[in-house]
Protein backbone atom coordinates (compact mmCIF):
# COMPACT_ATOMS: atom_id res chain seq x y z
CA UNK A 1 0.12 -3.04 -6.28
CA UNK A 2 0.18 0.01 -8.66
CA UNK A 3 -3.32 0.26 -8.24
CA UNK A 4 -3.44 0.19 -4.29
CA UNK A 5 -0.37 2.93 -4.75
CA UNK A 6 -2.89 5.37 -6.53
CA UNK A 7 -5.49 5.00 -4.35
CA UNK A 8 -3.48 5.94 -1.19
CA UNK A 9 -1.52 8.79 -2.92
CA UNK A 10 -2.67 12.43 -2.65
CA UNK A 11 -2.46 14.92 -5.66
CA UNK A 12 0.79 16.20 -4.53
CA UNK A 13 2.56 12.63 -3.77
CA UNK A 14 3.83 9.58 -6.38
CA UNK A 15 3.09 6.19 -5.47
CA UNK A 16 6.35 5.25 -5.34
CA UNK A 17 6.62 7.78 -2.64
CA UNK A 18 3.69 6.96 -0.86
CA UNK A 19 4.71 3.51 -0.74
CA UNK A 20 8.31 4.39 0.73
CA UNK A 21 6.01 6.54 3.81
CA UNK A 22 3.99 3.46 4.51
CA UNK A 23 7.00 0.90 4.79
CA UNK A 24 8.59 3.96 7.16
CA UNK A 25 5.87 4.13 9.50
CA UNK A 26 6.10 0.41 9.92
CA UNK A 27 10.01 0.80 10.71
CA UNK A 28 10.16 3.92 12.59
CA UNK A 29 7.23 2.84 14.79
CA UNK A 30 9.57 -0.12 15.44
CA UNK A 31 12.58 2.05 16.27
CA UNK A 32 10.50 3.70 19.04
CA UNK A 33 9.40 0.26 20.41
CA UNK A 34 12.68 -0.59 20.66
CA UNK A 35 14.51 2.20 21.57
CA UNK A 36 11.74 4.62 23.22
CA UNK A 37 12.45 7.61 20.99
CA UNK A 38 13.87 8.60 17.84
CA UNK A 39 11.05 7.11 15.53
CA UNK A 40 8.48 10.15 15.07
CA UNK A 41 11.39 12.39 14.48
CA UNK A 42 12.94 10.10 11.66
CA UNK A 43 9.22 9.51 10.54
CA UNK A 44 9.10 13.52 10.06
CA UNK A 45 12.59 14.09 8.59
CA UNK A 46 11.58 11.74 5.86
CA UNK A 47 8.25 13.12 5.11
CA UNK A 48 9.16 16.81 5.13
CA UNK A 49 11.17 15.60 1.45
CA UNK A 50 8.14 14.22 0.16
CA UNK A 51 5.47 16.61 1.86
CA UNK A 52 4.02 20.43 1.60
CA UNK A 53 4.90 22.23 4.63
CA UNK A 54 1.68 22.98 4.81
CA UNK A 55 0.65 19.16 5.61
CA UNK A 56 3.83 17.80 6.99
CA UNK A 57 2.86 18.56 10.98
CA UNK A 58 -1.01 17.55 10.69
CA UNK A 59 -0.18 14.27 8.71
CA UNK A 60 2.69 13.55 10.70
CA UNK A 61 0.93 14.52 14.12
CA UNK A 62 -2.27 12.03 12.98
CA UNK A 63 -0.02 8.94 11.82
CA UNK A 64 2.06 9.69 15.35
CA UNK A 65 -1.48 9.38 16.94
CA UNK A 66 -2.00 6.38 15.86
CA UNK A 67 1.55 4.54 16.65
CA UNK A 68 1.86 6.28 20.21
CA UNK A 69 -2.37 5.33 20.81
CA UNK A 70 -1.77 1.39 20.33
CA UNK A 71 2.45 1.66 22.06
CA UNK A 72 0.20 3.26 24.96
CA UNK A 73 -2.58 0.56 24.71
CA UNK A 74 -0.10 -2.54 24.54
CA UNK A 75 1.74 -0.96 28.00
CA UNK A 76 -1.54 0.46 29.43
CA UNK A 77 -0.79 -0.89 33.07
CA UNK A 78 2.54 0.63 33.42
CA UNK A 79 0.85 4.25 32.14
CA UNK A 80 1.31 6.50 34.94
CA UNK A 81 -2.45 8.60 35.17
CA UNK A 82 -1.39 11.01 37.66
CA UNK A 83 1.38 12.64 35.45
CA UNK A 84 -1.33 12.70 32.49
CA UNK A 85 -3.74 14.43 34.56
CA UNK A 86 -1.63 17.15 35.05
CA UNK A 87 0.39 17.06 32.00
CA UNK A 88 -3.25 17.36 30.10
CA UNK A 89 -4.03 20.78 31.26
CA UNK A 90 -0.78 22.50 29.91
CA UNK A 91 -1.23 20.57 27.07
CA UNK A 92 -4.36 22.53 26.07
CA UNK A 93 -2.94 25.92 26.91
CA UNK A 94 0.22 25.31 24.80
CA UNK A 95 -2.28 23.34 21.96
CA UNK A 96 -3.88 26.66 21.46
CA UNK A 97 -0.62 29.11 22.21
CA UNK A 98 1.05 27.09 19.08
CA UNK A 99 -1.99 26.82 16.77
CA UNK A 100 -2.64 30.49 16.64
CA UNK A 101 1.25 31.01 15.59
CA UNK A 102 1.68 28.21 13.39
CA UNK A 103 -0.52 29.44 10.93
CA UNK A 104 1.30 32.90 10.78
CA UNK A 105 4.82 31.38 9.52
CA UNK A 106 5.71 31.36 6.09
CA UNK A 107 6.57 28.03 5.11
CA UNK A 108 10.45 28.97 4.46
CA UNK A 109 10.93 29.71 8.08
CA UNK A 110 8.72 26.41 8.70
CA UNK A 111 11.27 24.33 6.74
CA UNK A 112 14.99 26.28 8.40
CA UNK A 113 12.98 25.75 12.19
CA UNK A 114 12.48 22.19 11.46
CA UNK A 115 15.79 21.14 9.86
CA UNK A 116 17.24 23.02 12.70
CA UNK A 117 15.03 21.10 15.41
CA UNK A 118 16.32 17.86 13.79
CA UNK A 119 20.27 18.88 13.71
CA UNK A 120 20.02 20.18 17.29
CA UNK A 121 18.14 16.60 18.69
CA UNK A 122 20.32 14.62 16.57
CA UNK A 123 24.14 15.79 17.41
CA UNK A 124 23.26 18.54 20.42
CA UNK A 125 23.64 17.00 24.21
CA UNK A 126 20.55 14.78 25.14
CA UNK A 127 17.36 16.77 26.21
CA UNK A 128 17.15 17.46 30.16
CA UNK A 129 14.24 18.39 32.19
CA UNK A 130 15.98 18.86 35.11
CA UNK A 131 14.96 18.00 38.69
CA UNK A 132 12.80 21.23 38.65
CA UNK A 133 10.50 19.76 36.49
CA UNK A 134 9.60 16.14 38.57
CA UNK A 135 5.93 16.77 40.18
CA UNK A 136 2.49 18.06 38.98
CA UNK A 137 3.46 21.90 38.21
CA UNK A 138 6.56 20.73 36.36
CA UNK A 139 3.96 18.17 34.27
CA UNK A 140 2.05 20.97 33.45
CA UNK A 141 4.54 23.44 32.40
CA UNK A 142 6.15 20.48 30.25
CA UNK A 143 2.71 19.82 28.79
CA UNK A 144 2.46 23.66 27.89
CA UNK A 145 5.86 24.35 26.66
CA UNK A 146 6.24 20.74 24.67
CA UNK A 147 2.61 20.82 22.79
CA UNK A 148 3.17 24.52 22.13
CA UNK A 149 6.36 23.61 19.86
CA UNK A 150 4.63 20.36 18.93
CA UNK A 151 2.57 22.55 16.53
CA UNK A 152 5.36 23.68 14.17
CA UNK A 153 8.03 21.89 14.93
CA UNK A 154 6.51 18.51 15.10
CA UNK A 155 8.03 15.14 16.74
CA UNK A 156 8.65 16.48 20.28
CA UNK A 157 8.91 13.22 21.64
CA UNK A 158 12.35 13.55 23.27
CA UNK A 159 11.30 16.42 24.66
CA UNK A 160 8.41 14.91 26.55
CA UNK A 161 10.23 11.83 27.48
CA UNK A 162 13.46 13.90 29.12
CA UNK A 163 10.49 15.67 30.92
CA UNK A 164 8.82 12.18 32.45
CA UNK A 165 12.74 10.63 32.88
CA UNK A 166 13.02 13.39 36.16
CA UNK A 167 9.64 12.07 37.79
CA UNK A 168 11.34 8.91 39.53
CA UNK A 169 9.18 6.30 37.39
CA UNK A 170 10.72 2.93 36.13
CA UNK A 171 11.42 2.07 32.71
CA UNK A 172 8.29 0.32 31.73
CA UNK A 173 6.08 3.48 33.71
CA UNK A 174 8.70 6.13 31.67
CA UNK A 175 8.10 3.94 28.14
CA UNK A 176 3.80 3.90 28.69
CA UNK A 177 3.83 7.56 30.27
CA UNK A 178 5.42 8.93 27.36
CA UNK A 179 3.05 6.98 24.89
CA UNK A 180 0.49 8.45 26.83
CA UNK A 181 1.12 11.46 26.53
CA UNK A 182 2.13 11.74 23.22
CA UNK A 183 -1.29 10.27 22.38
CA UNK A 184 -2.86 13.25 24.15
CA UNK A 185 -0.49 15.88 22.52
CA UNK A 186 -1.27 14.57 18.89
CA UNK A 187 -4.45 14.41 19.59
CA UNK A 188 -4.79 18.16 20.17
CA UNK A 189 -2.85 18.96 17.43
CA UNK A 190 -5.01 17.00 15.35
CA UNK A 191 -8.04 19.03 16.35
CA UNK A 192 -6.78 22.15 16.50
CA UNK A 193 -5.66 21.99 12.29
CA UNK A 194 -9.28 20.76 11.84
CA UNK A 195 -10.34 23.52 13.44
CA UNK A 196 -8.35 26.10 10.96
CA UNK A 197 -9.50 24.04 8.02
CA UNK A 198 -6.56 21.79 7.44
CA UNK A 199 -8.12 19.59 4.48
CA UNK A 200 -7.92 15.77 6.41
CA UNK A 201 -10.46 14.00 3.62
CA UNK A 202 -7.29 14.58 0.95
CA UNK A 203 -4.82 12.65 2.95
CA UNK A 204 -6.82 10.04 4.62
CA UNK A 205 -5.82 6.97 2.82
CA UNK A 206 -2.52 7.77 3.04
CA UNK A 207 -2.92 8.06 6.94
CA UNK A 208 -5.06 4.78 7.31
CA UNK A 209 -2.39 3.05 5.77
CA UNK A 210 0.05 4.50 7.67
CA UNK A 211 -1.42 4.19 11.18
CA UNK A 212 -2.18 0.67 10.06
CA UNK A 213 1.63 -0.25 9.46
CA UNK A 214 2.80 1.81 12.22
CA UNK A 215 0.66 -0.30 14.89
CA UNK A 216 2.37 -3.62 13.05
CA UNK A 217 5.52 -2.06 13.41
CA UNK A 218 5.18 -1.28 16.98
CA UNK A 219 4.44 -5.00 17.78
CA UNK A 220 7.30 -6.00 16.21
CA UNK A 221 9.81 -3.17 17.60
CA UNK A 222 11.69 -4.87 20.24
CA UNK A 223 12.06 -8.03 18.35
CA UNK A 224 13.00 -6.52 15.26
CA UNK A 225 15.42 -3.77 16.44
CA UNK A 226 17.31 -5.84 19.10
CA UNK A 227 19.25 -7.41 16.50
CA UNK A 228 21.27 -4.55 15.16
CA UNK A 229 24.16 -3.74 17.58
CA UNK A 230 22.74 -0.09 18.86
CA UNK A 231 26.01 1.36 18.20
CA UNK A 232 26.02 0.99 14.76
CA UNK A 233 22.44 1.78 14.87
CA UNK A 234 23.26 4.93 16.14
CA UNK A 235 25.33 6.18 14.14
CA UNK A 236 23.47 4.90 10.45
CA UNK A 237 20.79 6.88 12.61
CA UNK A 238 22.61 10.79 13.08
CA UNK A 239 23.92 10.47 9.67
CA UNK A 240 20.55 9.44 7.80
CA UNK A 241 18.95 12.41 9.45
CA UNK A 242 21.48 14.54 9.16
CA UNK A 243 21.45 14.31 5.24
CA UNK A 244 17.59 14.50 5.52
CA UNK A 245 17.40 17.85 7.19
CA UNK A 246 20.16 18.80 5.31
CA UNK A 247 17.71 18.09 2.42
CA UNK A 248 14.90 20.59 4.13
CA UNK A 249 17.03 23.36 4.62
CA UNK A 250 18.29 23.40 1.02
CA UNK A 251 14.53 23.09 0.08
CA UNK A 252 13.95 25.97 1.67
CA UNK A 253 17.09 28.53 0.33
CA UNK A 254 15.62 27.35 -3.26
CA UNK A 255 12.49 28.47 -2.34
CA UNK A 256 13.72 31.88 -0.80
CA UNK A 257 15.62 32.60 -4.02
């Protein structure tokens, strides 16, 4: 086991911490099987302790990839393709809108915007797209506006799925839309940070093993999940991300001093 450890852990990781990020994609992949969101932002609240700023969106984004590519594979016939046609395009437009800026912030900033982002998804009111936004234009503008802030800020995935919620779909076409879209949105992040030189070769085991567990743990989701009471779920939830961004914001007034 120590041995496997090392050979998944980057430079800048233990093993005992990559092993804790493998078990989480498995359970955080689950939580979004089971409860449509709430996984990729738990998955990134626990890596930005672990993580450089600096790899904490590409990693996250690639492992996020992989869980929302086989969610939207399982649920393929319920995936809505007229919404993804025109979510794609504004996709693109905010893919390369966010790229250029991400690489301008400092990584203090980085770390206050994202334990922010967490603290305002966790205890503000729920995300709303708002009638405005059912239709092809408001797909598009969502696709801009979401994969813009995807870039720095990361697990947008309430975001995107208060945006499909206003279309009029059903529960199983909202659940596969939303994979499906993700997919596409990680996807462009992903190449955009190999296009500024993000350095993928040093992190790859880590993220084969993690995409690996996360697809498990998306099989196993509803099964798995449905057993805890939500409520209490819920509120283990808020509080465990709470102290986490907690966590990244003090991270980042030690670093400013």
């Amino acid at each position: 086991m120590e041995a496997l450890a090392a050979a998944l852990t980057p430079e800048v990781l233990g093993p005992a911490a990559s092993l804790l990020l493998i078990a989480a994609s498995f359970f955080t992949s689950a939580m979004t099987a089971g409860f449509g969101v709430g996984g990729g932002l738990a998955l990134m609240a626990l890596m930005g302790v672990f993580l450089p700023v600096a790899a904490l969106i590409p990693v996250h984004g690639v492992v996020q990839l992989g869980s929302n590519a086989g969610r939207a594979a399982l649920l393929r016939v319920h995936v809505d393709r007229g919404f993804l046609l025109a979510f794609l395009p504004g996709a693109c437009l905010g893919a390369a809108v966010g790229g250029s800026v991400v690489v301008a912030l400092p990584e203090t900033l980085l770390k206050i915007v994202l334990a922010g982002f967490v603290l305002a998804l966790v205890w503000g009111p729920k995300p709303s797209a708002g009638r405005g936004l059912a239709g092809p234009w408001g797909a598009a503008g969502g696709g801009a506006v979401t994969t813009a802030l995807t870039m720095f800020l990361g697990a947008t995935g309430p975001l995107v799925a208060a945006l499909i919620s206003v279309q009029g779909f059903g529960r199983e076409t909202v659940v596969a839309t939303n994979a499906g879209a993700m997919t596409a949105q990680h996807l462009l992040k992903t190449l955009v940070f190999g296009i500024v030189g993000f350095a993928w070769a040093d992190w790859a085991p880590l993220i084969a093993a993690m995409v690996c567990t996360g697809y498990l743990g998306t099989r196993a989701g509803a099964g798995l999940l449905r057993r805890m009471p939500e409520s209490r779920f819920r509120a283990a939830f808020r509080i465990g991300l709470t102290i986490l961004a907690a966590n990244l914001a003090l991270q980042a007034i030690r670093g400013a001093s």
